[in-house]
Protein backbone atom coordinates (compact mmCIF):
# COMPACT_ATOMS: atom_id res chain seq x y z
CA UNK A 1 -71.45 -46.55 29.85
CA UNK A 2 -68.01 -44.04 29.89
CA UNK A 3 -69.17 -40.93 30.05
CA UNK A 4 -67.08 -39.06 27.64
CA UNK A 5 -66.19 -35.37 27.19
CA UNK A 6 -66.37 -33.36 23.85
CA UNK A 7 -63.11 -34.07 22.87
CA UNK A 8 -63.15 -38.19 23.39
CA UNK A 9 -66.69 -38.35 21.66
CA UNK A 10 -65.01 -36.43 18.80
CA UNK A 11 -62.11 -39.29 18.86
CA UNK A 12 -64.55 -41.99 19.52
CA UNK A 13 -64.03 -44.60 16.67
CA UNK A 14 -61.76 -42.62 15.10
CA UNK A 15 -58.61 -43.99 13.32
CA UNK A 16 -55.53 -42.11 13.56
CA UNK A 17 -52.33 -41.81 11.14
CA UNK A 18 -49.07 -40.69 12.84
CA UNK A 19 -45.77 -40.11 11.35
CA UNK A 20 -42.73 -39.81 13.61
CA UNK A 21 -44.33 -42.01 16.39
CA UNK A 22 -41.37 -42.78 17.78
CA UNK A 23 -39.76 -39.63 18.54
CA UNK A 24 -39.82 -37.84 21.48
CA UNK A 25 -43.22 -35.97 20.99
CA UNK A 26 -44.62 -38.79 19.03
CA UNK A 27 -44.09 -40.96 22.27
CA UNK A 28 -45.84 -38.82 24.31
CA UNK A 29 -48.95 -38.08 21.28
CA UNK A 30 -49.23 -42.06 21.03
CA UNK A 31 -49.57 -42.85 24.50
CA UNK A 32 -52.36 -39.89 25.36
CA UNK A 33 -54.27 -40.69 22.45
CA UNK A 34 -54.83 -44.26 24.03
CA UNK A 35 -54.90 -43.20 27.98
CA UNK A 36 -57.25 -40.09 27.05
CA UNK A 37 -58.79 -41.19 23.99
CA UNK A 38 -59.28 -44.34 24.88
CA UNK A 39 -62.94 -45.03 23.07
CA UNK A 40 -60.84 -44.07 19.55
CA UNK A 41 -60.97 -47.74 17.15
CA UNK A 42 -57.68 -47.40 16.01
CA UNK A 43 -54.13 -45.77 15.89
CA UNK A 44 -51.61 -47.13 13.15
CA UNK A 45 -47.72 -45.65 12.99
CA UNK A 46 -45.14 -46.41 10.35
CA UNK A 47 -41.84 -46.99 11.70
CA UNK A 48 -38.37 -48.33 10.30
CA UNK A 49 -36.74 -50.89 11.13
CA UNK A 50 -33.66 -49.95 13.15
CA UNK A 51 -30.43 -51.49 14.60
CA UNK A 52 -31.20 -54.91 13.03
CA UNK A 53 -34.70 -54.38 14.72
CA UNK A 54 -38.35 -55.20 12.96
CA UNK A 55 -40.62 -52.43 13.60
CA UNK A 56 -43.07 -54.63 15.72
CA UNK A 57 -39.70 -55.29 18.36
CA UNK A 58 -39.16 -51.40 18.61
CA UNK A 59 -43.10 -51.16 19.46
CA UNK A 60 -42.52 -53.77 22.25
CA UNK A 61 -39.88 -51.94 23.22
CA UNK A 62 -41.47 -48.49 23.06
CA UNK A 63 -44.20 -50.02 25.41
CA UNK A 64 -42.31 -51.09 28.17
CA UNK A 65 -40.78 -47.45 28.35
CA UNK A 66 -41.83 -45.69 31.92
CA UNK A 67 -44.36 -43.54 30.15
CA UNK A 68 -46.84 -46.12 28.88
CA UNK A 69 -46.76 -47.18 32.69
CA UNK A 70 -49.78 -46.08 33.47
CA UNK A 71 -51.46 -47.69 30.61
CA UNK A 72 -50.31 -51.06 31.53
CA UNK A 73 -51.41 -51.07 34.93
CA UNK A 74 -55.21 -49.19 33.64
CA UNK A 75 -56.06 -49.68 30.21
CA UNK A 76 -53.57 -52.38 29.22
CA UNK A 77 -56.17 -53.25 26.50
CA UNK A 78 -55.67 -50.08 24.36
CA UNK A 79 -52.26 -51.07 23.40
CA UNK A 80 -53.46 -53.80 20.96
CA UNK A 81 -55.32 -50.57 19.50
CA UNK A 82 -51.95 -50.22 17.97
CA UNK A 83 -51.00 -51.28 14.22
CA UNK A 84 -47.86 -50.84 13.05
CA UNK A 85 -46.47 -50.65 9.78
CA UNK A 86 -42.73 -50.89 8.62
CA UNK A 87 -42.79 -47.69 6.20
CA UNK A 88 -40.55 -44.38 5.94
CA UNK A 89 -40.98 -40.94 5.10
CA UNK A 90 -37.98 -40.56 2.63
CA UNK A 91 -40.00 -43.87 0.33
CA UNK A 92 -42.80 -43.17 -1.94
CA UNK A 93 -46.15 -43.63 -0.56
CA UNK A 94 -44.30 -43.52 2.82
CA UNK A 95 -43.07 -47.09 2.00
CA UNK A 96 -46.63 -48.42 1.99
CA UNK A 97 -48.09 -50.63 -0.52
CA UNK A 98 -50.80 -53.25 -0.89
CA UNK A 99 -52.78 -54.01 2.36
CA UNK A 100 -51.28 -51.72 4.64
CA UNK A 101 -51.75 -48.22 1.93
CA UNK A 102 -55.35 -49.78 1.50
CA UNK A 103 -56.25 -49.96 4.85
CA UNK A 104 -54.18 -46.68 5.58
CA UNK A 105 -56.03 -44.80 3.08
CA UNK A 106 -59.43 -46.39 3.77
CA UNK A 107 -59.93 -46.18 7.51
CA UNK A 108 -57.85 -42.98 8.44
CA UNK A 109 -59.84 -39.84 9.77
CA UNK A 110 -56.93 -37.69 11.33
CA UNK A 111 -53.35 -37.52 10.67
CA UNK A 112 -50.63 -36.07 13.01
CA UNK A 113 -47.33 -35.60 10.27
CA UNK A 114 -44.64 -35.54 12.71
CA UNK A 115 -41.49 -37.12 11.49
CA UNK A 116 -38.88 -34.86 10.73
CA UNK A 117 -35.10 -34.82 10.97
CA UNK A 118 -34.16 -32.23 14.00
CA UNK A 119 -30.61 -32.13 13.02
CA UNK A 120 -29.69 -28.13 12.99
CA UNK A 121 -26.53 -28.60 11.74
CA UNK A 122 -27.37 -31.16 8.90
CA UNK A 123 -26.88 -30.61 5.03
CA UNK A 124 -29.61 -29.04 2.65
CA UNK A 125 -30.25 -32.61 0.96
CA UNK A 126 -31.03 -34.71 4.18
CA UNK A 127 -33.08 -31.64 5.58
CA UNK A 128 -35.14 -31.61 1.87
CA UNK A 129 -35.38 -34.68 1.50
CA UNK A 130 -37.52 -35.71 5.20
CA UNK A 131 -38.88 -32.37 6.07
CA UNK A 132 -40.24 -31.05 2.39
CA UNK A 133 -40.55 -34.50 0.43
CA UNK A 134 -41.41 -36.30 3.53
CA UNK A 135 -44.20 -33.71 4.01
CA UNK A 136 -44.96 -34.22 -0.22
CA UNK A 137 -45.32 -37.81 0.11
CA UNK A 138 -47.69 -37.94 3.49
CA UNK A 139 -49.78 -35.55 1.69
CA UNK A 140 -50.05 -37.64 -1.32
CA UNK A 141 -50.83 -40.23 0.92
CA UNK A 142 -53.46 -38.47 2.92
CA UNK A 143 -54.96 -37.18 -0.80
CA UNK A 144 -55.99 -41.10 -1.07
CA UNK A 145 -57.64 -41.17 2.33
CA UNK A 146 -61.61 -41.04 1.72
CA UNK A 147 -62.73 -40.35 5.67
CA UNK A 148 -60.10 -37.32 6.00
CA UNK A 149 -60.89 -34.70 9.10
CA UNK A 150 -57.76 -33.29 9.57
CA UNK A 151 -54.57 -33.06 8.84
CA UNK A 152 -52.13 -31.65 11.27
CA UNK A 153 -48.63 -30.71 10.41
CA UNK A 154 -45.93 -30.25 12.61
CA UNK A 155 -44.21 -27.44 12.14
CA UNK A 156 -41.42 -24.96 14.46
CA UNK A 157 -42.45 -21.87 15.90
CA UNK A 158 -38.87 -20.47 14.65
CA UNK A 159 -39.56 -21.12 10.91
CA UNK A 160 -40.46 -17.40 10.33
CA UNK A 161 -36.97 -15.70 12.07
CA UNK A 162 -36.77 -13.01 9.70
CA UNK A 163 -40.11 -11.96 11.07
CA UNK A 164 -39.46 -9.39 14.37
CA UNK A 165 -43.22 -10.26 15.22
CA UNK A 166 -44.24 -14.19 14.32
CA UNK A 167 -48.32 -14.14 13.71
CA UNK A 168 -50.30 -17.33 13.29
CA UNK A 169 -50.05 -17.40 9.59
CA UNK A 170 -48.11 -18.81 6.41
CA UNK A 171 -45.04 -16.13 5.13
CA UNK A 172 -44.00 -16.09 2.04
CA UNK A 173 -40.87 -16.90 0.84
CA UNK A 174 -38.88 -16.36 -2.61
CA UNK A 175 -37.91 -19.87 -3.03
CA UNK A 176 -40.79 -22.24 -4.47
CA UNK A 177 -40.93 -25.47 -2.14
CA UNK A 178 -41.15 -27.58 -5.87
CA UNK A 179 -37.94 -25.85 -6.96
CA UNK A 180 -36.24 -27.21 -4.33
CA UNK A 181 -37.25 -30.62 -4.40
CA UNK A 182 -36.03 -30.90 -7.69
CA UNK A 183 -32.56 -28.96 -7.45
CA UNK A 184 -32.38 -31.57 -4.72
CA UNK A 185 -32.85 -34.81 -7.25
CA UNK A 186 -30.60 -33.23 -9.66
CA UNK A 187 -27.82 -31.51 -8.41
CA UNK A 188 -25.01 -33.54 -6.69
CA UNK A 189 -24.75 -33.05 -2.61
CA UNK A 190 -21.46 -31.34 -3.08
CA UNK A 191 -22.50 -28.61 -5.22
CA UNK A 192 -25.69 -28.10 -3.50
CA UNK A 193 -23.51 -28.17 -0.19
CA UNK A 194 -22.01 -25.08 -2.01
CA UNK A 195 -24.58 -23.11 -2.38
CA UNK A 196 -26.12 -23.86 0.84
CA UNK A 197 -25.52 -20.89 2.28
CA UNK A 198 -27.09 -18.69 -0.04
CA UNK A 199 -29.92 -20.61 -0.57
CA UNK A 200 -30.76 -20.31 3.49
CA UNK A 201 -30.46 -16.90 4.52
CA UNK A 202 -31.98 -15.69 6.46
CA UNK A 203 -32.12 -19.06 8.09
CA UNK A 204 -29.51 -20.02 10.27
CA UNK A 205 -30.10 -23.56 9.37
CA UNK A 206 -30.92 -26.39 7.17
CA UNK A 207 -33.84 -26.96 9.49
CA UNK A 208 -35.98 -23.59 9.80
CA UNK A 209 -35.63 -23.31 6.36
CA UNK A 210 -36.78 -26.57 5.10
CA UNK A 211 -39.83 -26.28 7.57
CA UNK A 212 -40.68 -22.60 6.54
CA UNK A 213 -40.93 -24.45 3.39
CA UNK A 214 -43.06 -27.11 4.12
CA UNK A 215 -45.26 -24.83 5.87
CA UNK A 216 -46.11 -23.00 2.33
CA UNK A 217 -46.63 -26.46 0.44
CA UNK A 218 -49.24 -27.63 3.17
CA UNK A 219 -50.53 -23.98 2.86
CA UNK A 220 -50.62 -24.90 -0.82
CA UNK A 221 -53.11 -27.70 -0.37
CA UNK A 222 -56.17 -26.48 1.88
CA UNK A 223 -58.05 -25.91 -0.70
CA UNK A 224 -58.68 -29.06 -1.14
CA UNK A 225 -57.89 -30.93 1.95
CA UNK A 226 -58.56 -29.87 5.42
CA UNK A 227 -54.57 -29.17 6.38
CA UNK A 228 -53.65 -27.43 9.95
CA UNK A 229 -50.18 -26.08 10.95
CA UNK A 230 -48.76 -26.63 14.39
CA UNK A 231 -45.76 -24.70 15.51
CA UNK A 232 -44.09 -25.77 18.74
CA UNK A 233 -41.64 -23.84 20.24
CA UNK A 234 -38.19 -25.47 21.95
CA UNK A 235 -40.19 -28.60 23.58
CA UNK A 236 -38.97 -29.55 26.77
CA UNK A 237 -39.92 -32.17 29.25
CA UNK A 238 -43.20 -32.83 30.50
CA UNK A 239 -45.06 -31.10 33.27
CA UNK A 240 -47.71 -33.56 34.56
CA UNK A 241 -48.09 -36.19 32.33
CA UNK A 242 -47.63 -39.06 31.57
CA UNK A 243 -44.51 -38.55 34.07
CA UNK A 244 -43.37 -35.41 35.19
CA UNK A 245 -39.84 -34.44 34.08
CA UNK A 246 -40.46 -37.48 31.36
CA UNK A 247 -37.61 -36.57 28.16
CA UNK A 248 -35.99 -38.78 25.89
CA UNK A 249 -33.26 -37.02 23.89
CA UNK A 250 -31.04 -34.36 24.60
CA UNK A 251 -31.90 -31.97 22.51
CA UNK A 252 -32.85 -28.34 23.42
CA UNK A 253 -32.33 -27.53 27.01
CA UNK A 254 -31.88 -30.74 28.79
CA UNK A 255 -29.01 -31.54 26.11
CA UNK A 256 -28.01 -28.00 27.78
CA UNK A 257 -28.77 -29.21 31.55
CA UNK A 258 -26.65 -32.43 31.38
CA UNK A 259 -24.13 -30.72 29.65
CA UNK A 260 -23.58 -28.30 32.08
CA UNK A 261 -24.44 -30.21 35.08
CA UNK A 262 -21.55 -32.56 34.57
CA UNK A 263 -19.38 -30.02 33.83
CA UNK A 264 -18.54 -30.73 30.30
CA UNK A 265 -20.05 -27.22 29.07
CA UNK A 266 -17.93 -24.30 30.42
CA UNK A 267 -19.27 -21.91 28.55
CA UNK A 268 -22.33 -20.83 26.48
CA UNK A 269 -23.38 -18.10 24.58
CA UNK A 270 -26.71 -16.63 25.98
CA UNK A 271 -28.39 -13.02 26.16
CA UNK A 272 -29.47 -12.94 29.61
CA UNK A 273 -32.16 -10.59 28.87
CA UNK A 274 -33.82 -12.26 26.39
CA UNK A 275 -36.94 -14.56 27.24
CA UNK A 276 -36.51 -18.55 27.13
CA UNK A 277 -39.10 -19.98 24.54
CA UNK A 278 -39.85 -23.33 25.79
CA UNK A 279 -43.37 -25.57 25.84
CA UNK A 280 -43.44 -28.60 28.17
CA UNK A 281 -44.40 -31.54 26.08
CA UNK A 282 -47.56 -32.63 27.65
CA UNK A 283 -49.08 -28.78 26.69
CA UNK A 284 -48.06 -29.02 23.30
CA UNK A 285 -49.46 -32.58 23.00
CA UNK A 286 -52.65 -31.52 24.64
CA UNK A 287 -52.79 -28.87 22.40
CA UNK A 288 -52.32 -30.94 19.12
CA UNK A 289 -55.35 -33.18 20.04
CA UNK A 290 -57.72 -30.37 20.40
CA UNK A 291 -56.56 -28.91 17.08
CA UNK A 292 -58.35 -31.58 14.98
CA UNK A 293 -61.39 -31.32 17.30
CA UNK A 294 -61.87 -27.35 17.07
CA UNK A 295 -60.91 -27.42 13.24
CA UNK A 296 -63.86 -29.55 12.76
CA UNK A 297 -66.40 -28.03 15.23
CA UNK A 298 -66.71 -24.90 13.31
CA UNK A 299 -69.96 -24.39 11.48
CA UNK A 300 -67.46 -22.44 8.57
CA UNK A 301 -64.26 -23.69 7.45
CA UNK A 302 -61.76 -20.68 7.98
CA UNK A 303 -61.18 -18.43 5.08
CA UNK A 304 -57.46 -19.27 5.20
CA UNK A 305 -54.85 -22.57 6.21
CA UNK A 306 -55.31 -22.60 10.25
CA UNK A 307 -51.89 -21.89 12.11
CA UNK A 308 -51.19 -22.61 15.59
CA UNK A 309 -48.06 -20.99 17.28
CA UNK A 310 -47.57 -23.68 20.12
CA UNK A 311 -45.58 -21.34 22.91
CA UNK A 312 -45.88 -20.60 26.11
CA UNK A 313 -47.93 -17.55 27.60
CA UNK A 314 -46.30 -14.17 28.06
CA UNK A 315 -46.55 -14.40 31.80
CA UNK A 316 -44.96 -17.03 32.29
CA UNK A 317 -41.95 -16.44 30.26
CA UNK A 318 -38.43 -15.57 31.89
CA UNK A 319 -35.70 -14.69 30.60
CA UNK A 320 -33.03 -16.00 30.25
CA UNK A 321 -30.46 -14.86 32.89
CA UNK A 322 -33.62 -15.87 35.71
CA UNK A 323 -33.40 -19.60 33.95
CA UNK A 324 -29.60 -19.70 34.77
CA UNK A 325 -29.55 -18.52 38.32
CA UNK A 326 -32.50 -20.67 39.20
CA UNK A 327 -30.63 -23.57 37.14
CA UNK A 328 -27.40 -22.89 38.91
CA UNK A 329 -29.42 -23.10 42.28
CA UNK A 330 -31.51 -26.28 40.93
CA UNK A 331 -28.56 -27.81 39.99
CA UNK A 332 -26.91 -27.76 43.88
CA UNK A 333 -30.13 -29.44 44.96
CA UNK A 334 -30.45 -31.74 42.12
CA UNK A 335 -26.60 -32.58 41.00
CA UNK A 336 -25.72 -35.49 38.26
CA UNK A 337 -23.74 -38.64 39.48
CA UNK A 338 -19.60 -38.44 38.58
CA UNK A 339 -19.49 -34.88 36.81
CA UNK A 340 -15.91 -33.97 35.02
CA UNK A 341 -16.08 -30.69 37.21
CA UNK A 342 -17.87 -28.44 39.32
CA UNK A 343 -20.72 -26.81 37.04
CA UNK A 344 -20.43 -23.19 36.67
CA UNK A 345 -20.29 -22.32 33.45
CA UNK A 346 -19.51 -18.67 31.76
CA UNK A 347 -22.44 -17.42 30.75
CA UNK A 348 -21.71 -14.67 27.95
CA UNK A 349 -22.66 -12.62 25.34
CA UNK A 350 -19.12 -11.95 24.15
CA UNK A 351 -18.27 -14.39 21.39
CA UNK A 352 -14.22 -14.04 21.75
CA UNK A 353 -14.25 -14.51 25.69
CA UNK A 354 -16.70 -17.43 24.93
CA UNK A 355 -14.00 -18.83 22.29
CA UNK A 356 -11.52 -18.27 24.71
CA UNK A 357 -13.00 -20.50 27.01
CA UNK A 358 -14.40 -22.77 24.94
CA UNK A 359 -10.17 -23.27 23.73
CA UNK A 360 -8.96 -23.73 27.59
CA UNK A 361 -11.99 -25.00 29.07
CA UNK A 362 -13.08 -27.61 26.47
CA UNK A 363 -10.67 -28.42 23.82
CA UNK A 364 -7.39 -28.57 26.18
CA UNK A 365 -9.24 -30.52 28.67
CA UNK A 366 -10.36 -32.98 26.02
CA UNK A 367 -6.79 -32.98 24.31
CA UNK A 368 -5.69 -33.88 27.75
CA UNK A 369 -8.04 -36.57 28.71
CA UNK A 370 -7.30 -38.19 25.61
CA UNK A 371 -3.40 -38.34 25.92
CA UNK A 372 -4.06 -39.73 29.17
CA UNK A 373 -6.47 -42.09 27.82
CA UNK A 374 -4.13 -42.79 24.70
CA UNK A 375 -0.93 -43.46 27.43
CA UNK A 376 -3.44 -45.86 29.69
CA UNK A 377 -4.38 -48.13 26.29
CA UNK A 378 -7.73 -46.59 26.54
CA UNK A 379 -10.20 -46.14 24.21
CA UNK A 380 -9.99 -42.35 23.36
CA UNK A 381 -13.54 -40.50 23.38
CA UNK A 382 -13.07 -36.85 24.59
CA UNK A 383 -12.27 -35.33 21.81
CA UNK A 384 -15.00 -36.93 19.51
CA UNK A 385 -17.63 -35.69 22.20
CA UNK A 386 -16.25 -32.45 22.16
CA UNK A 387 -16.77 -32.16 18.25
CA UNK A 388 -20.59 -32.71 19.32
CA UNK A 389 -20.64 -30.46 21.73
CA UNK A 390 -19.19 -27.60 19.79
CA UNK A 391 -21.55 -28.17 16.64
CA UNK A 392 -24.71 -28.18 18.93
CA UNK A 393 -23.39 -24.92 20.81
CA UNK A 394 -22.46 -23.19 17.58
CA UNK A 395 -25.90 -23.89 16.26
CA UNK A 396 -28.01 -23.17 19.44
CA UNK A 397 -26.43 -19.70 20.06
CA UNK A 398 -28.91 -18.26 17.17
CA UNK A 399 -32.10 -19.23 19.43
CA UNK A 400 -30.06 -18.37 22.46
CA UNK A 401 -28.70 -14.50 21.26
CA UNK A 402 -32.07 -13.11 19.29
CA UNK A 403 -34.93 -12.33 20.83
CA UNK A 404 -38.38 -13.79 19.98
CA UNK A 405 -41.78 -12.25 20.11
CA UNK A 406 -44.51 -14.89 19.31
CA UNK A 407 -48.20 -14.10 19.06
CA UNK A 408 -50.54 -17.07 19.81
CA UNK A 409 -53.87 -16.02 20.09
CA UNK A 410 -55.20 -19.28 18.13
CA UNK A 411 -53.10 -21.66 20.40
CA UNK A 412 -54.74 -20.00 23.90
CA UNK A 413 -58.04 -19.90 22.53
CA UNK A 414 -57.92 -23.74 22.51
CA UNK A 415 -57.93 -23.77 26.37
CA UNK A 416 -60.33 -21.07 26.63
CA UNK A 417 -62.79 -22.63 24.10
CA UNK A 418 -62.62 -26.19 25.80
CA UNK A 419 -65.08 -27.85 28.60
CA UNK A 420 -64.53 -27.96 31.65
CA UNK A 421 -64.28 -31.90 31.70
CA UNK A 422 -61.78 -31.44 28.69
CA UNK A 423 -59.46 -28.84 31.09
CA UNK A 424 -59.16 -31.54 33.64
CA UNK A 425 -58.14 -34.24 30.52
CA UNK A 426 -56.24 -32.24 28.08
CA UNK A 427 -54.14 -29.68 30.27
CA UNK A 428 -53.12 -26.46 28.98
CA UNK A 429 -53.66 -24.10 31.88
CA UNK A 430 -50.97 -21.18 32.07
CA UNK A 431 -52.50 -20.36 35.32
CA UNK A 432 -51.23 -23.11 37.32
CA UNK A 433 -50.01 -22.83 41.09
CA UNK A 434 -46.83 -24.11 40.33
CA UNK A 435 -43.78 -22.19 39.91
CA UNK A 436 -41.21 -22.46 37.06
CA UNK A 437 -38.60 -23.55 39.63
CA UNK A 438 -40.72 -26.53 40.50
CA UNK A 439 -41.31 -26.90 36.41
CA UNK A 440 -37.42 -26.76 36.76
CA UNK A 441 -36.57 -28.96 39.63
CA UNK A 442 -38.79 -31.54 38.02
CA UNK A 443 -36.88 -30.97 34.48
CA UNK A 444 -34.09 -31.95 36.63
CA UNK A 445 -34.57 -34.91 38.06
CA UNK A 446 -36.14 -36.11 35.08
CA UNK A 447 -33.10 -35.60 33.44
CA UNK A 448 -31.52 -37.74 36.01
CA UNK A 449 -34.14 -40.52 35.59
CA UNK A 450 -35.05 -40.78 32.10
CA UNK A 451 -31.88 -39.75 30.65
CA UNK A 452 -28.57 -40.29 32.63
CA UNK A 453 -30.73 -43.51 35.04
CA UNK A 454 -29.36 -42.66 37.97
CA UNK A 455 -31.02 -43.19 41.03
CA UNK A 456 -32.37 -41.05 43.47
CA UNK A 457 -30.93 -42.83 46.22
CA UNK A 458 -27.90 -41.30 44.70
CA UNK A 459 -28.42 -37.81 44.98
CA UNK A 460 -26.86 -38.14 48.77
CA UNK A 461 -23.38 -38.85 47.28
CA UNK A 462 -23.61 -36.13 44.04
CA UNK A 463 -23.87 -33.24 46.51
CA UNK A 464 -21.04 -34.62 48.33
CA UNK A 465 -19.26 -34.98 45.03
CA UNK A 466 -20.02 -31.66 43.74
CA UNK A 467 -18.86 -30.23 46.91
CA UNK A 468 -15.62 -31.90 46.47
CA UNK A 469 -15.46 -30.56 42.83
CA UNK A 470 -16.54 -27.01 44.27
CA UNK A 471 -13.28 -26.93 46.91
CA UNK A 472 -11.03 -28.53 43.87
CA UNK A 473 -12.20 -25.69 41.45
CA UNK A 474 -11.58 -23.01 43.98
CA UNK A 475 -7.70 -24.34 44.62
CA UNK A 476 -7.14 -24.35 41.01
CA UNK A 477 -8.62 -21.12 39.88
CA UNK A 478 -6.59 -19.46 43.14
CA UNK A 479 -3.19 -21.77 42.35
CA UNK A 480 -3.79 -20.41 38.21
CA UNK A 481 -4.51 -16.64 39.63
CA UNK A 482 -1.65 -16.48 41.70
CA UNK A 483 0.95 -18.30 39.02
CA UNK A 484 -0.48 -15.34 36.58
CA UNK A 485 0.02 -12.49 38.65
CA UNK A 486 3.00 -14.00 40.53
CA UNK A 487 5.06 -14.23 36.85
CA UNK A 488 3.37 -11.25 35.94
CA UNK A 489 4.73 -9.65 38.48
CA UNK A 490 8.73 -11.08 38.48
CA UNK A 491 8.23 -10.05 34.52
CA UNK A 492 7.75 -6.64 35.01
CA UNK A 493 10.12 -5.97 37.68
CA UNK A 494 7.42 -5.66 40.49
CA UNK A 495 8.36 -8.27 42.67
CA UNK A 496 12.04 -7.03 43.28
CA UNK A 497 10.59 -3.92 45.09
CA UNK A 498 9.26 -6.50 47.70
């Protein structure tokens, strides 16, 4: 007999929903819901088919990825727990019908509604139609289900950025979430690309605003259905578990990381004073098990829609100008195979010196490479990256040049409320011995690893490289230096005197 903490009993024969299983925090959600919750009965994830690929082959797939490691070699039993379902948030019904909506609907108890579309820089329609309709049609799916406990919505911390203080709670918004789904149907994608701008402000983006949205048509519905909001912060790689340094995409700060570390990224825009918001994956996971647990321990359902800012404590925040020396000294120890050049970027708050640099450091570089490239019969690729680069800086210097000020009293009480046998399962300690840099250094060569595969064995012949790259950027900023002042000086009659 398995001896089983609070939270597991409250997951024992459970069945759980999730939406967005396959991104990068659904990845992690799935697998600790069947190494932690093991005794659950049943998990069951709708996926699409993508890349010519059935649903069931990505699932294969998904579970030969490093992370489900430990599963395999301890509990390789739980993965048959599994049942997927082709389906798709942007369908009716979530794409379900016959057998699989009727044994959705009859057998689920909590529901984790995670699939969203991330893109920042993505038009109004797209951003509508997965993050507000998408979060329409799971609810009208979940309205079906007759065992319902909880249903947990995954929100952004960063929904609210008109606020100067973010609470745990829904703000209201002029715009009616309904209103927008249906100028959505109606109105063609140019038009509404139009008025796009005026229809966000103060958002910076489709995203924040589509998810402040959502937020007040899940609000909307806990009267009658026991709906939860969870608000992450910028999510970056995992901690402890299932693999420390364990990321999948390069969004946030790893995209960030690489981009720097290789030398691609010369210059960002960041207020060094300003505190970095991030969560490591595995304590926002933890977190969004408990949620469903706590929600449904309480002898009195909460007057109004629980909200659960998902960030990291105040004491362990730095800011922003610690997280680039200490990345800057990481990266020595830690340096990517092959960079384009020796990583030290210009780290600003001065947008015209950063478009300066961003014109000789990036673009003239990439026009460059590509000439070459073009001359050689290559395939030319520079420039395209480049375009990526530039969108993702130019929408990442909102969250990088405001400051944030997050209160998240409902988040830490989780931790404080839990067992001690659920501390050791579900970790969310902000007290821990380690340091950020070690958070950091692990960040890094997960990065390595999971992103770029590189091999350790490697790291011998980076640091020689990035030496190399070090002595080559020194001669060319002294050879550029000197030709400036050298003509500067024949120009203005100086160098006669001499």
């Amino acid at each position: 007999m398995i001896d089983l903490s609070p939270v597991q009993e409250f997951y024992k024969d459970k069945t759980v929903f999730i939406t967005g299983a396959s991104g990068f925090m659904g990845k992690v959600l799935l697998e600790k819901l069947l190494y932690s919750c093991h005794s659950l009965k049943e998990v069951i994830i709708i996926c699409r088919p993508k890349r010519g690929k059935a649903p069931e082959s990505r699932l294969e797939e998904m579970f030969k990825l490093p992370i489900f490691q430990r599963i395999r070699d301890e509990r390789p039993e739980v993965l048959k727990k599994v049942t997927i379902y082709q389906g798709d948030v942007t369908y009716d019904l979530l794409g379900l019908s016959g057998d699989s909506l009727k044994h959705v609907v009859e057998n689920t108890n909590i529901v984790f509604h995670m699939a969203a579309t991330l893109k920042l820089e993505g038009n109004l329609r797209d951003a509508i139609d997965m993050n507000l309709q998408g979060t329409q049609r799971a609810l009208n799916v979940a309205k079906q289900m007759k065992q319902l406990e909880a249903f947990v919505h995954l929100s952004t911390a960063f929904c609210n950025c008109d606020q100067e203080v973010m609470y745990e709670k829904v703000y209201e918004f002029p715009h009616k979430p309904e209103d927008l789904m249906r100028l959505a149907e109606w109105m063609d994608v140019k038009t509404l690309d139009a008025i796009t701008p005026d229809l966000l402000k103060p958002h910076p983006n489709t995203y924040t605003y589509s998810k402040r949205l959502a937020e007040i048509l899940v609000r909307d519905h806990y009267e009658t259905m026991p709906v939860i909001i969870a608000r992450p912060s910028i999510v970056s790689p995992a901690a402890y578990e299932p693999l420390g340094g364990w990321v999948d995409n390069l969004n946030g700060p790893t995209g960030l990381m690489i981009g720097c570390g290789k030398g691609v990224i010369r210059s960002v825009l960041v207020n060094q004073e300003n505190k970095a918001e991030v969560i490591p994956v595995d304590y926002a996971i933890n977190g969004l098990i408990v949620i469903p647990y706590e929600f449904n321990k309480q002898a009195k359902r909460p007057l109004n829609v629980p909200v659960y800012n998902i960030t990291n404590a105040e004491h362990r925040k730095m800011t922003m100008g610690t997280v680039v020396e200490m990345s800057k000294r990481i990266n020595k120890q830690v340096p990517f195979n092959a960079g384009l050049w020796y990583p030290d970027p210009c780290v600003t708050t001065n947008k015209a010196y950063h478009k300066f640099n961003v014109a000789m450091f990036h673009w003239l570089p990439a026009y460059f490479l590509d000439f070459l490239l073009l001359i050689l019969g290559q395939k030319r690729f520079m420039l395209r990256v480049q375009e990526k680069i530039s969108t993702g800086l130019d929408v990442l210097q909102f969250f990088t040049l405001n400051a944030w000020s997050f209160r998240s009293d409902n988040y830490a009480s989780l931790w404080d409320k839990l067992s001690e046998q659920d501390k050791q399962i579900f970790n969310m300690n902000m007290t821990v011995k380690e340091t950020e840099e070690e958070y950091m250094f692990i960040s890094a060569l997960g990065a390595r690893r999971f992103i770029l595969k590189e091999k350790d064995e490697d790291l011998v012949k980076a640091r020689l490289h990035m030496n190399i790259q070090r002595v080559v950027d020194i001669v060319c900023k002294t050879l550029i230096v000197g030709a400036f002042f050298y003509y500067l000086m024949k120009w203005t009659g100086v160098l006669a005197m001499f």
